[in-house]
PDB file of N, CA and C in Angstrom:
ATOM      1  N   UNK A   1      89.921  87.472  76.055  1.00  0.00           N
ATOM      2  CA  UNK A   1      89.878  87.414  77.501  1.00  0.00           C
ATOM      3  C   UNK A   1      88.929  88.504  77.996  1.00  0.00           C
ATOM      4  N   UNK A   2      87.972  88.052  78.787  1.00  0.00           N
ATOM      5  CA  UNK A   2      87.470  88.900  79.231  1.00  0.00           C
ATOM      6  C   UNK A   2      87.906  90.104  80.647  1.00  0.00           C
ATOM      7  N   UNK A   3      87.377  91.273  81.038  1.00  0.00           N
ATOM      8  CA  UNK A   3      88.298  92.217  81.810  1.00  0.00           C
ATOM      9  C   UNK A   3      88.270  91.803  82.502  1.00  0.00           C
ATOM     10  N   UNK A   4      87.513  90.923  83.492  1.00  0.00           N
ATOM     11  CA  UNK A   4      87.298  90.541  84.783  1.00  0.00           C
ATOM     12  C   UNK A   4      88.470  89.697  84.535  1.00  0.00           C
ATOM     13  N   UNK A   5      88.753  88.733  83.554  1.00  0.00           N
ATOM     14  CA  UNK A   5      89.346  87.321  83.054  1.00  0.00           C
ATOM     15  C   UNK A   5      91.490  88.188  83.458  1.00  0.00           C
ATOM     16  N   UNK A   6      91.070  89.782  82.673  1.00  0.00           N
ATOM     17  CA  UNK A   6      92.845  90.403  82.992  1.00  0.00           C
ATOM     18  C   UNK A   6      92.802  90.663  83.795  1.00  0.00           C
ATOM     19  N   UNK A   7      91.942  91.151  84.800  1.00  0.00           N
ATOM     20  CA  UNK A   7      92.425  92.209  85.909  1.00  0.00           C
ATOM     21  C   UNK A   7      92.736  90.679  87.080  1.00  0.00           C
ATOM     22  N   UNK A   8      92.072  89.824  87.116  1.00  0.00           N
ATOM     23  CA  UNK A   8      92.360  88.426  88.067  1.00  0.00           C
ATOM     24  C   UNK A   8      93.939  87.657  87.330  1.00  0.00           C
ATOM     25  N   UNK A   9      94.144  88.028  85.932  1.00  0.00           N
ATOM     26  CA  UNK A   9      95.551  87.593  85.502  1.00  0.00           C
ATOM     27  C   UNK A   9      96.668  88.618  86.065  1.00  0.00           C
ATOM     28  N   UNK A  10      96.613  89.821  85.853  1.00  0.00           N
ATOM     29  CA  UNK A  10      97.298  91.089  86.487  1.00  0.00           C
ATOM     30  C   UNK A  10      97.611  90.787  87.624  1.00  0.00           C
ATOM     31  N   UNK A  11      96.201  90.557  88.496  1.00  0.00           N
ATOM     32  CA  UNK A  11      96.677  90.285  89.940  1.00  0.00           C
ATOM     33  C   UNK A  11      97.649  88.924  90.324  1.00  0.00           C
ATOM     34  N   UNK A  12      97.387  88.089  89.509  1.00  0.00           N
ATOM     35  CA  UNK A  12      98.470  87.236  89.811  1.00  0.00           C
ATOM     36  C   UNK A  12      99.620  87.121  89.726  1.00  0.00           C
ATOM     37  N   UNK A  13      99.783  87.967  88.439  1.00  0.00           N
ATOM     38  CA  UNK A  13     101.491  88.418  87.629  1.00  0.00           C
ATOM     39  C   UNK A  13     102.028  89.554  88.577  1.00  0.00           C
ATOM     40  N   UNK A  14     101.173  90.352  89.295  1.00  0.00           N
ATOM     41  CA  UNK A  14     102.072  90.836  90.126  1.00  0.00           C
ATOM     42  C   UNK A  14     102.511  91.053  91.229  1.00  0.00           C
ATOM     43  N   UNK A  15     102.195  89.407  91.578  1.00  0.00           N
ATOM     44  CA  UNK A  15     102.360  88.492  92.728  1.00  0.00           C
ATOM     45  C   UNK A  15     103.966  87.843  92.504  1.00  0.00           C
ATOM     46  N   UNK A  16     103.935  87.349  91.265  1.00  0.00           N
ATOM     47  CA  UNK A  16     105.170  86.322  90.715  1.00  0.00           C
ATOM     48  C   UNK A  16     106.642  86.847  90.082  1.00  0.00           C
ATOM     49  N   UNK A  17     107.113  86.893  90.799  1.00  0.00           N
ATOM     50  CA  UNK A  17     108.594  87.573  90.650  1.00  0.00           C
ATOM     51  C   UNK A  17     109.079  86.560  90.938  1.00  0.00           C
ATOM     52  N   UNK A  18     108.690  85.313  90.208  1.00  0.00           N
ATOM     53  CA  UNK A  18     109.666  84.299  89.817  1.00  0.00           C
ATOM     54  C   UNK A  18     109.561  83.993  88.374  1.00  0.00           C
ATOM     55  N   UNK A  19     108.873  84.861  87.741  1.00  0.00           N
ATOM     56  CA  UNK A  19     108.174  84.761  86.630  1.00  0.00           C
ATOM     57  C   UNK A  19     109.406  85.250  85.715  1.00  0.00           C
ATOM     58  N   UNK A  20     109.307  84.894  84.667  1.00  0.00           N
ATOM     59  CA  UNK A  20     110.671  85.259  83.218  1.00  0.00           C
ATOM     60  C   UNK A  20     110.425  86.768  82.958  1.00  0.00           C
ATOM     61  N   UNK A  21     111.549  87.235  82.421  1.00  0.00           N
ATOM     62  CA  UNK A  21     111.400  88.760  82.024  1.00  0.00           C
ATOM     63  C   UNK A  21     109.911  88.557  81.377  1.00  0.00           C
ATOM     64  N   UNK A  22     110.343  87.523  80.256  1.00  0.00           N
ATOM     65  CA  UNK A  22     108.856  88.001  78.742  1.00  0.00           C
ATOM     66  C   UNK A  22     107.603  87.467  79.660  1.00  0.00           C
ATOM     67  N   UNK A  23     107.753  87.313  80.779  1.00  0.00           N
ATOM     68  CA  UNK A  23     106.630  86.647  81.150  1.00  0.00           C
ATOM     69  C   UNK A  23     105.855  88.364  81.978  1.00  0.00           C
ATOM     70  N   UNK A  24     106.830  88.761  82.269  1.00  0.00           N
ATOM     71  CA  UNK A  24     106.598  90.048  83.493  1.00  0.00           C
ATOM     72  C   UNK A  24     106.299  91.300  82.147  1.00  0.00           C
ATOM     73  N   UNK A  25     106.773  91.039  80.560  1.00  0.00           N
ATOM     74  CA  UNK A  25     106.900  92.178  80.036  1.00  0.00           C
ATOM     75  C   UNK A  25     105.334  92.032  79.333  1.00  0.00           C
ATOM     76  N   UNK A  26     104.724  90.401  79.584  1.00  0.00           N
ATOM     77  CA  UNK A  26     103.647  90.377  79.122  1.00  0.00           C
ATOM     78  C   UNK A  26     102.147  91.063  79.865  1.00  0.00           C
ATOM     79  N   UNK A  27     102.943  91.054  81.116  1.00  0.00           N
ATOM     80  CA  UNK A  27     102.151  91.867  82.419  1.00  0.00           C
ATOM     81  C   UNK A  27     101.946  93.205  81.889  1.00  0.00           C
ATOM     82  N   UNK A  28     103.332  94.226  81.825  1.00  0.00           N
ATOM     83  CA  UNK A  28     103.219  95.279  81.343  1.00  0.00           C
ATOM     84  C   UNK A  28     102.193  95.273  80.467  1.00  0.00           C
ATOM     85  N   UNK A  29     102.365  94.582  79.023  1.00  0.00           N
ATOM     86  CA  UNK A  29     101.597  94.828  78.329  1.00  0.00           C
ATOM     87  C   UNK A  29      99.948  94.706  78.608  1.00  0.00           C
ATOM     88  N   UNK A  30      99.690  93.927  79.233  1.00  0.00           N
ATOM     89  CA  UNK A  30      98.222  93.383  79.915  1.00  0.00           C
ATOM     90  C   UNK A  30      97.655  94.629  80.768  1.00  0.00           C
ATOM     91  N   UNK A  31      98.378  95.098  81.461  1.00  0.00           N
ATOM     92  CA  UNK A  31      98.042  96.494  82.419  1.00  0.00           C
ATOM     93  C   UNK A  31      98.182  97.609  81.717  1.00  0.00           C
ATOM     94  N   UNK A  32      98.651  97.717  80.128  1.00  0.00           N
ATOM     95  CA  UNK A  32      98.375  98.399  79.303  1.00  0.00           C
ATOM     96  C   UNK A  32      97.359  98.412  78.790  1.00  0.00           C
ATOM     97  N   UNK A  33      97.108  97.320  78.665  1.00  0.00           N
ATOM     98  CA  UNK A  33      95.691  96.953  78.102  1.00  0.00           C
ATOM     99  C   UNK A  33      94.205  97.366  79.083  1.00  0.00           C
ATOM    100  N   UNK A  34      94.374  97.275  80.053  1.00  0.00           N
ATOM    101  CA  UNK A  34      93.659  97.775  81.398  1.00  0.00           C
ATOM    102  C   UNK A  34      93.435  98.859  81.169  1.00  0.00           C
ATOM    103  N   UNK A  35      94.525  99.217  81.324  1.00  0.00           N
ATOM    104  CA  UNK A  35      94.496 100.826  81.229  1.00  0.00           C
ATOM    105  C   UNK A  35      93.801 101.643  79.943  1.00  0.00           C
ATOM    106  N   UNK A  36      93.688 101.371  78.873  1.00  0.00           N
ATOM    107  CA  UNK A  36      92.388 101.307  78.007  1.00  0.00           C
ATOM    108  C   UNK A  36      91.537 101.723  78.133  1.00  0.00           C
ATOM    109  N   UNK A  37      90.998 100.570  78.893  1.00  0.00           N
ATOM    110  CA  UNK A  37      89.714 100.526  79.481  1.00  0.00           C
ATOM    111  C   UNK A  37      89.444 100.851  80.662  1.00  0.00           C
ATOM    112  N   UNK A  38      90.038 101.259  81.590  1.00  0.00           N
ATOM    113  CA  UNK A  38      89.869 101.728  82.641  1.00  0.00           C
ATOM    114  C   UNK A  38      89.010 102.582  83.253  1.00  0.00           C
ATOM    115  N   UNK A  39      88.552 103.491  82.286  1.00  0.00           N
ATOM    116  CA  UNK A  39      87.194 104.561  82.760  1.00  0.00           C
ATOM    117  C   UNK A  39      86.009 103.920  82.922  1.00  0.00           C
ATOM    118  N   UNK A  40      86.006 102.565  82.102  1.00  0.00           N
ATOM    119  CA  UNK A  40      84.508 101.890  81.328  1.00  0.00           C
ATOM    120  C   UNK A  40      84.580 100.747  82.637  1.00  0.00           C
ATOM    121  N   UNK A  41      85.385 100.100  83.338  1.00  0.00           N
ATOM    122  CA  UNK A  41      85.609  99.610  84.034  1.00  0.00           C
ATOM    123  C   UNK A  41      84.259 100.145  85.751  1.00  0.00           C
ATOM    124  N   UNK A  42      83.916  98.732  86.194  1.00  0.00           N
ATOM    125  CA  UNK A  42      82.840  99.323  87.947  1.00  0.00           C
ATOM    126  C   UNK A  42      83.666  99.901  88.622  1.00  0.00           C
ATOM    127  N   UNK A  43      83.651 100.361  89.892  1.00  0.00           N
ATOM    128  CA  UNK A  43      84.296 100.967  90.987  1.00  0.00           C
ATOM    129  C   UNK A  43      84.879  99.556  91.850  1.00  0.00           C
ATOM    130  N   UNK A  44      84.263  98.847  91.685  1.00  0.00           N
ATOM    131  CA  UNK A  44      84.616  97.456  92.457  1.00  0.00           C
ATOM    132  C   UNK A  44      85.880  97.016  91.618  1.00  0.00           C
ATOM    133  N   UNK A  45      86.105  97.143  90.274  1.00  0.00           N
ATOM    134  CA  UNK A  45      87.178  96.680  89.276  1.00  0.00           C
ATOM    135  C   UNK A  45      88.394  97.548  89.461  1.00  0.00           C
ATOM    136  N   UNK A  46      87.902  98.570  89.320  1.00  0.00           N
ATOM    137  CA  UNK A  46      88.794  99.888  89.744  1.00  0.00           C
ATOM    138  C   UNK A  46      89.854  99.634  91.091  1.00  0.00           C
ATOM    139  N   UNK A  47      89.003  99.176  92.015  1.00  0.00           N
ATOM    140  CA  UNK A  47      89.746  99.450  93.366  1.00  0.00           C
ATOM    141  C   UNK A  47      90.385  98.232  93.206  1.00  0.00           C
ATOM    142  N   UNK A  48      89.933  96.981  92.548  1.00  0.00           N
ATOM    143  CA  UNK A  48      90.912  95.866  92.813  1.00  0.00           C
ATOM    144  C   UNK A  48      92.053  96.061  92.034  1.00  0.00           C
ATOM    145  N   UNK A  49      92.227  96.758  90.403  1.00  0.00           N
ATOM    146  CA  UNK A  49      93.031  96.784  89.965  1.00  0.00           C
ATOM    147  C   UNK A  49      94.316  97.955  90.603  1.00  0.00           C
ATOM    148  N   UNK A  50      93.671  98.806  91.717  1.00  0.00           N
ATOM    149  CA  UNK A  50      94.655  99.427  92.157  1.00  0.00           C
ATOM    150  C   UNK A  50      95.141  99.140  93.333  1.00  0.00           C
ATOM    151  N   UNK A  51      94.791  97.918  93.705  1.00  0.00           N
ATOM    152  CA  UNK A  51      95.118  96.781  94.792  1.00  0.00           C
ATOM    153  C   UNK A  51      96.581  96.577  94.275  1.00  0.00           C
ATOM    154  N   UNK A  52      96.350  95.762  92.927  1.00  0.00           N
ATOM    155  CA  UNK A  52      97.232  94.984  92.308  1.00  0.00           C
ATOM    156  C   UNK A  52      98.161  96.031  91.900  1.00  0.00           C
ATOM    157  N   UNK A  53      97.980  97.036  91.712  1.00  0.00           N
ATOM    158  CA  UNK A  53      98.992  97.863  91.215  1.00  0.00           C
ATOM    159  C   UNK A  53     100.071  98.890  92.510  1.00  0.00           C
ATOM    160  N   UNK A  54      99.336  98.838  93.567  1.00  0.00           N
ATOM    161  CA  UNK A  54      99.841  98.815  94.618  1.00  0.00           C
ATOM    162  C   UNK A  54     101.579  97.896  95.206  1.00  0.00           C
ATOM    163  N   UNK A  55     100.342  96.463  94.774  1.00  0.00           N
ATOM    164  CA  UNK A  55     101.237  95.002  94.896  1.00  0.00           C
ATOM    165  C   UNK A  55     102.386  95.677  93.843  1.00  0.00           C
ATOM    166  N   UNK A  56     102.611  95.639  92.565  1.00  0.00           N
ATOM    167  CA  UNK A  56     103.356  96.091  91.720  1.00  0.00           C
ATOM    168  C   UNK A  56     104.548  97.230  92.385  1.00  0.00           C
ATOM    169  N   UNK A  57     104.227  98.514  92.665  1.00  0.00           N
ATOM    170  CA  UNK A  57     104.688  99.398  93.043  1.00  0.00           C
ATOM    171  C   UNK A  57     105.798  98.524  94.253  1.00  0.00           C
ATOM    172  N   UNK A  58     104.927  98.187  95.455  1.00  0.00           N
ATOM    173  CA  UNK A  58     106.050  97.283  96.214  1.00  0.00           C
ATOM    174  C   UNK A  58     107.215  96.481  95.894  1.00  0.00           C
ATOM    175  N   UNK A  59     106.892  95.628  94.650  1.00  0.00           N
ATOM    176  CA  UNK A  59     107.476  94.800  94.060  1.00  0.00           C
ATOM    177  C   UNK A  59     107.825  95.450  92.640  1.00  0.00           C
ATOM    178  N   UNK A  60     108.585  96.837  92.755  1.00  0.00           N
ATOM    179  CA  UNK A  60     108.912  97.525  91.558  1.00  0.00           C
ATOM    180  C   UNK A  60     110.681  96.918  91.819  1.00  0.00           C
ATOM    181  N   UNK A  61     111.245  96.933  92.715  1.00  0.00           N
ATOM    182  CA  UNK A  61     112.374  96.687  92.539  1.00  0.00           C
ATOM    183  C   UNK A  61     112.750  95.510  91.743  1.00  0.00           C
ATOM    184  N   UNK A  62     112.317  94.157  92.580  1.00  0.00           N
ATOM    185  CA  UNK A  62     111.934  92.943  92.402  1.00  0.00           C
ATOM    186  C   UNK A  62     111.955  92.841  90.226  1.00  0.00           C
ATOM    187  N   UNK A  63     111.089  92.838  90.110  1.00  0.00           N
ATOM    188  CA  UNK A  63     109.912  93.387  88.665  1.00  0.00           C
ATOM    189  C   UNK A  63     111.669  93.989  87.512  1.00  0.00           C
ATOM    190  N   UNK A  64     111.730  94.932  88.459  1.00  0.00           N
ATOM    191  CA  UNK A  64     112.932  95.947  87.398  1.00  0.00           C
ATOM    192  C   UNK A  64     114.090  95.075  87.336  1.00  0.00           C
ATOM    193  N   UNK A  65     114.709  94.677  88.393  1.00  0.00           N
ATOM    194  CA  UNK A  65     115.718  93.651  88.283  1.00  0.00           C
ATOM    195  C   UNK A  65     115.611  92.702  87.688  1.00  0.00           C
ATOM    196  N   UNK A  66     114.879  92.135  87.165  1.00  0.00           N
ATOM    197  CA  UNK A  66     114.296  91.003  86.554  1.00  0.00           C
ATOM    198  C   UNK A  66     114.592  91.554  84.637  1.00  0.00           C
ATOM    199  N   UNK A  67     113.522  92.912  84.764  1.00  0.00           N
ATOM    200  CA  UNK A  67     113.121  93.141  83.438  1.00  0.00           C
ATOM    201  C   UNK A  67     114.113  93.741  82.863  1.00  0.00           C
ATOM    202  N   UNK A  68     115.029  94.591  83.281  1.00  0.00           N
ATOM    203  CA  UNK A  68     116.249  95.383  82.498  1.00  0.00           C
ATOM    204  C   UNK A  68     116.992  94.441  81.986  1.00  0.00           C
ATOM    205  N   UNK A  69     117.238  93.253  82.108  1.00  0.00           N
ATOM    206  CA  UNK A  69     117.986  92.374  81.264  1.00  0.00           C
ATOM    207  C   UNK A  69     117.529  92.236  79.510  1.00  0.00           C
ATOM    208  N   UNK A  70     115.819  92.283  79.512  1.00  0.00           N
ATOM    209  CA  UNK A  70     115.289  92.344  78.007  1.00  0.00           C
ATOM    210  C   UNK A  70     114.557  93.402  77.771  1.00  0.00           C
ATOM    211  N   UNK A  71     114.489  94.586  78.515  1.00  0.00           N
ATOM    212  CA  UNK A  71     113.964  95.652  78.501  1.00  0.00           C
ATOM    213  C   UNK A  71     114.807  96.820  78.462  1.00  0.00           C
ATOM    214  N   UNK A  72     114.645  97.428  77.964  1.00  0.00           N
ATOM    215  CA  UNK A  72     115.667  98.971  77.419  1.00  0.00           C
ATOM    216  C   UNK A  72     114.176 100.235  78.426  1.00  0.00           C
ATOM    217  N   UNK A  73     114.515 100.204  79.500  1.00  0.00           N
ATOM    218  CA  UNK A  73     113.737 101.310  80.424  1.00  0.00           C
ATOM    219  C   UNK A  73     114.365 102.799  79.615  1.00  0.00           C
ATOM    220  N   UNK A  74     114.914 102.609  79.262  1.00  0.00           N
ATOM    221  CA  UNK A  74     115.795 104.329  79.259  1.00  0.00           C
ATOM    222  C   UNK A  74     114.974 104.968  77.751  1.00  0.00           C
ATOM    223  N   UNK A  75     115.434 103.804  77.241  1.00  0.00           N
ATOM    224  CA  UNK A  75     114.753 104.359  75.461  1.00  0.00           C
ATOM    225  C   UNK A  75     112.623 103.962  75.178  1.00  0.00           C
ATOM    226  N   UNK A  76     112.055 103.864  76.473  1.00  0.00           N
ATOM    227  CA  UNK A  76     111.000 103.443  76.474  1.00  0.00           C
ATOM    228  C   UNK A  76     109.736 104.669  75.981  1.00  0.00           C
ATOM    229  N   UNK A  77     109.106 104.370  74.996  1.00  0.00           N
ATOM    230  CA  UNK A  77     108.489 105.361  74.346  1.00  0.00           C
ATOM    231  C   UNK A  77     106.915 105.164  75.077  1.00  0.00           C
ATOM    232  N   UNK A  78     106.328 104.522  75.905  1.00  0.00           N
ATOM    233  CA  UNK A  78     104.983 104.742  76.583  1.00  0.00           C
ATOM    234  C   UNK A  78     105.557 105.534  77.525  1.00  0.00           C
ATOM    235  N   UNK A  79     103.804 106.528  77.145  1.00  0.00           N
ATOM    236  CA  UNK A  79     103.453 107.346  77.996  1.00  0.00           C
ATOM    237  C   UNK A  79     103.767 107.321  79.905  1.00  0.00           C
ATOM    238  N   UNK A  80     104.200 108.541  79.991  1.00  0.00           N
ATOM    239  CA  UNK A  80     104.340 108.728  81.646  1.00  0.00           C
ATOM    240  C   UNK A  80     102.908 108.228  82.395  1.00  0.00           C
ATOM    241  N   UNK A  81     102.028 108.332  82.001  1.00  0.00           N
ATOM    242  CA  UNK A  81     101.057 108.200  82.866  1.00  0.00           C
ATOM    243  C   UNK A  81     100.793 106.551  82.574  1.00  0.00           C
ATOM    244  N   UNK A  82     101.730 105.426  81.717  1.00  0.00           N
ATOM    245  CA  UNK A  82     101.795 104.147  81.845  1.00  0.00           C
ATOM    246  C   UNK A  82     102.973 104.069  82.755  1.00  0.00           C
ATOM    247  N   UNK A  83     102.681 104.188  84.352  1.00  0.00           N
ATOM    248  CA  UNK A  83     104.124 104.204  85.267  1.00  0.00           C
ATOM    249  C   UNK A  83     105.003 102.948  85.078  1.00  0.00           C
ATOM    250  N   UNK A  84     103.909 101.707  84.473  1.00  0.00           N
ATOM    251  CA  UNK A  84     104.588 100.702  84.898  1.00  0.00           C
ATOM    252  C   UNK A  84     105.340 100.013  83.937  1.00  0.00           C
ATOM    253  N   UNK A  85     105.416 100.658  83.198  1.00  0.00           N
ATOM    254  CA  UNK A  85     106.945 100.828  81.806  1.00  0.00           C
ATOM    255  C   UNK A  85     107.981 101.759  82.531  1.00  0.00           C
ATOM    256  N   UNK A  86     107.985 101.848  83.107  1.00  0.00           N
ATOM    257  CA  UNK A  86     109.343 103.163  83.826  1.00  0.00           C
ATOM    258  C   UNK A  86     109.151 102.337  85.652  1.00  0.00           C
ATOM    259  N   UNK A  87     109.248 101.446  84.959  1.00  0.00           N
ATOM    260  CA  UNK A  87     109.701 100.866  86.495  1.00  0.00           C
ATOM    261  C   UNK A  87     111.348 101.580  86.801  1.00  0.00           C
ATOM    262  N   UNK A  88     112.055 101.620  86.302  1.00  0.00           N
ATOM    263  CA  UNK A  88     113.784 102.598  86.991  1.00  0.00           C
ATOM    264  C   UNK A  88     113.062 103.853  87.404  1.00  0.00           C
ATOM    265  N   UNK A  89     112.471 104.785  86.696  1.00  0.00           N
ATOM    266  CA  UNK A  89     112.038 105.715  87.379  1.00  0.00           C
ATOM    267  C   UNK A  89     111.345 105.288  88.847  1.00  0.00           C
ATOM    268  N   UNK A  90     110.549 104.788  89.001  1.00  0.00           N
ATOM    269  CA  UNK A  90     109.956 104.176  90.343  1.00  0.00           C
ATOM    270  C   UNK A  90     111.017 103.707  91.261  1.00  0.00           C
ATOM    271  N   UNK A  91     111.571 103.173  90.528  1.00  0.00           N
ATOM    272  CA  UNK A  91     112.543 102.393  91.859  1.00  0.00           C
ATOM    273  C   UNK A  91     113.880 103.615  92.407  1.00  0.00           C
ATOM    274  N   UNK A  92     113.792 104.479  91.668  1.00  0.00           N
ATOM    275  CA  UNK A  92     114.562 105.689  91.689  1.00  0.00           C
ATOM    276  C   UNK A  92     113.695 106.667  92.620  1.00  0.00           C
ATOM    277  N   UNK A  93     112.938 106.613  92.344  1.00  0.00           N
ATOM    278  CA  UNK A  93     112.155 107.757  92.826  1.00  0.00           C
ATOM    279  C   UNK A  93     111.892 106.978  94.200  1.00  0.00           C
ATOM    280  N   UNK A  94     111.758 105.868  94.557  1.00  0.00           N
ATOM    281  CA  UNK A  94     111.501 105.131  95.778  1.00  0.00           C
ATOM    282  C   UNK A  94     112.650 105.705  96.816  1.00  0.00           C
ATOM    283  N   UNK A  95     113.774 104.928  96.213  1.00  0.00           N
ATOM    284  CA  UNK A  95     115.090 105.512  97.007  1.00  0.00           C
ATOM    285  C   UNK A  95     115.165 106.585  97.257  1.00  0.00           C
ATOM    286  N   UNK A  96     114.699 107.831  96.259  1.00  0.00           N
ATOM    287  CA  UNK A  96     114.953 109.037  96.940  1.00  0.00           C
ATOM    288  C   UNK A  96     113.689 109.917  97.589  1.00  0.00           C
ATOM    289  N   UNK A  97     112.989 108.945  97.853  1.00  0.00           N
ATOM    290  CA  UNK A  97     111.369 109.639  98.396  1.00  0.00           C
ATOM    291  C   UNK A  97     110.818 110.431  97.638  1.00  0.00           C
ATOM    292  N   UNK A  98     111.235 110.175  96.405  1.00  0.00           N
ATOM    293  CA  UNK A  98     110.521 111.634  95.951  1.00  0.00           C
ATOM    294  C   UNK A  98     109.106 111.203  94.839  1.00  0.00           C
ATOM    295  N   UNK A  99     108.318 110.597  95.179  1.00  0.00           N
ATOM    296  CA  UNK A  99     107.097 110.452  94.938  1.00  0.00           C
ATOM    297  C   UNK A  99     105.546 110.236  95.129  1.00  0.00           C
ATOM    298  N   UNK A 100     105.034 110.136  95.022  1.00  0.00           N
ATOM    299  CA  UNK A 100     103.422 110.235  95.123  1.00  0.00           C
ATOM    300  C   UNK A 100     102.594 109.884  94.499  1.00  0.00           C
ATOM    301  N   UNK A 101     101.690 108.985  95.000  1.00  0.00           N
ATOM    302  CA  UNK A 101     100.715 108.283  94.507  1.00  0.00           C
ATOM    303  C   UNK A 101      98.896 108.956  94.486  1.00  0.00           C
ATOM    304  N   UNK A 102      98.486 109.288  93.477  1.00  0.00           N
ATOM    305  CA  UNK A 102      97.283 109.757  93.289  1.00  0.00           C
ATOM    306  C   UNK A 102      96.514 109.354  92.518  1.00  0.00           C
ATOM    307  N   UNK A 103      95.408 109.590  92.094  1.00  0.00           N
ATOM    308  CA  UNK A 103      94.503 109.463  91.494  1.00  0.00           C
ATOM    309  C   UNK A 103      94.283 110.738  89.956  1.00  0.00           C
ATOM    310  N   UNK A 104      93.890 110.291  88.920  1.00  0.00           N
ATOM    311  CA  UNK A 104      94.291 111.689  87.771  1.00  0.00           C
ATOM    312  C   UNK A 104      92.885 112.009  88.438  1.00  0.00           C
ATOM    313  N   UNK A 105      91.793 111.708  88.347  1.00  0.00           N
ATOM    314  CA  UNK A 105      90.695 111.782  88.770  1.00  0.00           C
ATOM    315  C   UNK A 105      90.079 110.763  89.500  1.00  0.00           C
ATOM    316  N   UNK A 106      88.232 110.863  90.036  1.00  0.00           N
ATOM    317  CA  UNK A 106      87.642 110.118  90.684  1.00  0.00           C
ATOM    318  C   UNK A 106      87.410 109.269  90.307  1.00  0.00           C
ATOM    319  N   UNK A 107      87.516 108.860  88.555  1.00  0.00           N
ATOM    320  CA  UNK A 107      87.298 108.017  87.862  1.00  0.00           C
ATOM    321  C   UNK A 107      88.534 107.538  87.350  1.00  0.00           C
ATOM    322  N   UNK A 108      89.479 108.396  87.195  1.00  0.00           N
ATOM    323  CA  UNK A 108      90.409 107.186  87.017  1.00  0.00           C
ATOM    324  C   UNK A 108      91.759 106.861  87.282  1.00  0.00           C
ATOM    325  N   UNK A 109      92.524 106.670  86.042  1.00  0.00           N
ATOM    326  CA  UNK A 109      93.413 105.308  86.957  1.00  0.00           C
ATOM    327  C   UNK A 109      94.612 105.700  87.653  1.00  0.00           C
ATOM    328  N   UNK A 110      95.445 104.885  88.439  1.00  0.00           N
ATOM    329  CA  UNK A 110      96.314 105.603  89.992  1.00  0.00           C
ATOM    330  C   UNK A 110      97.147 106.238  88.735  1.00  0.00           C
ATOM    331  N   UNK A 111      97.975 106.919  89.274  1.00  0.00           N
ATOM    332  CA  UNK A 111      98.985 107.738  89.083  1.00  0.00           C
ATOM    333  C   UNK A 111     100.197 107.953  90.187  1.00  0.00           C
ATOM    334  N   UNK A 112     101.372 107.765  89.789  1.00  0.00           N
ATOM    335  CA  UNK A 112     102.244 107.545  90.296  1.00  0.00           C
ATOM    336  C   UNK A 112     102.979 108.642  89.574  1.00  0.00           C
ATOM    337  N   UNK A 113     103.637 110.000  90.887  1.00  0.00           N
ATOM    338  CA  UNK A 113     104.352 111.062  90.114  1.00  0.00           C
ATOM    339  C   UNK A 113     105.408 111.210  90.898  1.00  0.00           C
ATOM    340  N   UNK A 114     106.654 111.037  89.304  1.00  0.00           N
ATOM    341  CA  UNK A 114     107.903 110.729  90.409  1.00  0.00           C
ATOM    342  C   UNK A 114     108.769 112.470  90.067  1.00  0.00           C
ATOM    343  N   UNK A 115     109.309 112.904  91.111  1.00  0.00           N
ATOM    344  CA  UNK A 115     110.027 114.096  91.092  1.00  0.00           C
ATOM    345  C   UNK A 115     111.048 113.883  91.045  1.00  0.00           C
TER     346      UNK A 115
END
């Protein structure tokens, strides 16, 4: 698949929260995959994929309720700076305001830091 080919699949998967856990855990994995590549990625790719990851963040509750049925969030071994494996943290950190959305740098990818 080409990147243009994931980042237009991404955006759709995290539109669909009617979608099956393995269908949403295949997302994760796909925006893992993004994330990769993400430095090598245009500025035009960049901003759409943090469109979609935006969309995501909104629809973290949605997403988590869905995925904790075949997903073990607690014992999850990717990296903090893959937020969107720690969707409970997010949806935790939502409820209690205690987070923030940034950038690690100008180049790259969002960051989501939950306190």
């Amino acid at each position: 698949m080409s990147r243009q080919n994931d980042i237009d699949h991404y955006g759709m998967d995290v539109k669909d929260l009617d979608a099956s856990p393995f269908e949403m855990v295949e997302m994760l994995r796909l925006r893992s995959k993004i994330h990769s590549y993400f430095r090598e990625l245009t500025d035009e790719e960049k901003l759409e994929v943090n469109r979609y990851d935006l969309i995501l963040l909104s629809n973290a509750k949605g997403f988590y309720d869905k995925l904790k049925l075949i997903h073990d969030f607690q014992n999850s071994n990717k990296p903090e700076d893959e937020w969107w494996w720690h969707l409970h943290n997010v949806v935790r950190a939502f409820y209690k305001r205690s987070f923030s959305i940034s950038f690690a740098d100008p180049h790259g990818d969002l960051m989501v830091n939950m306190v």
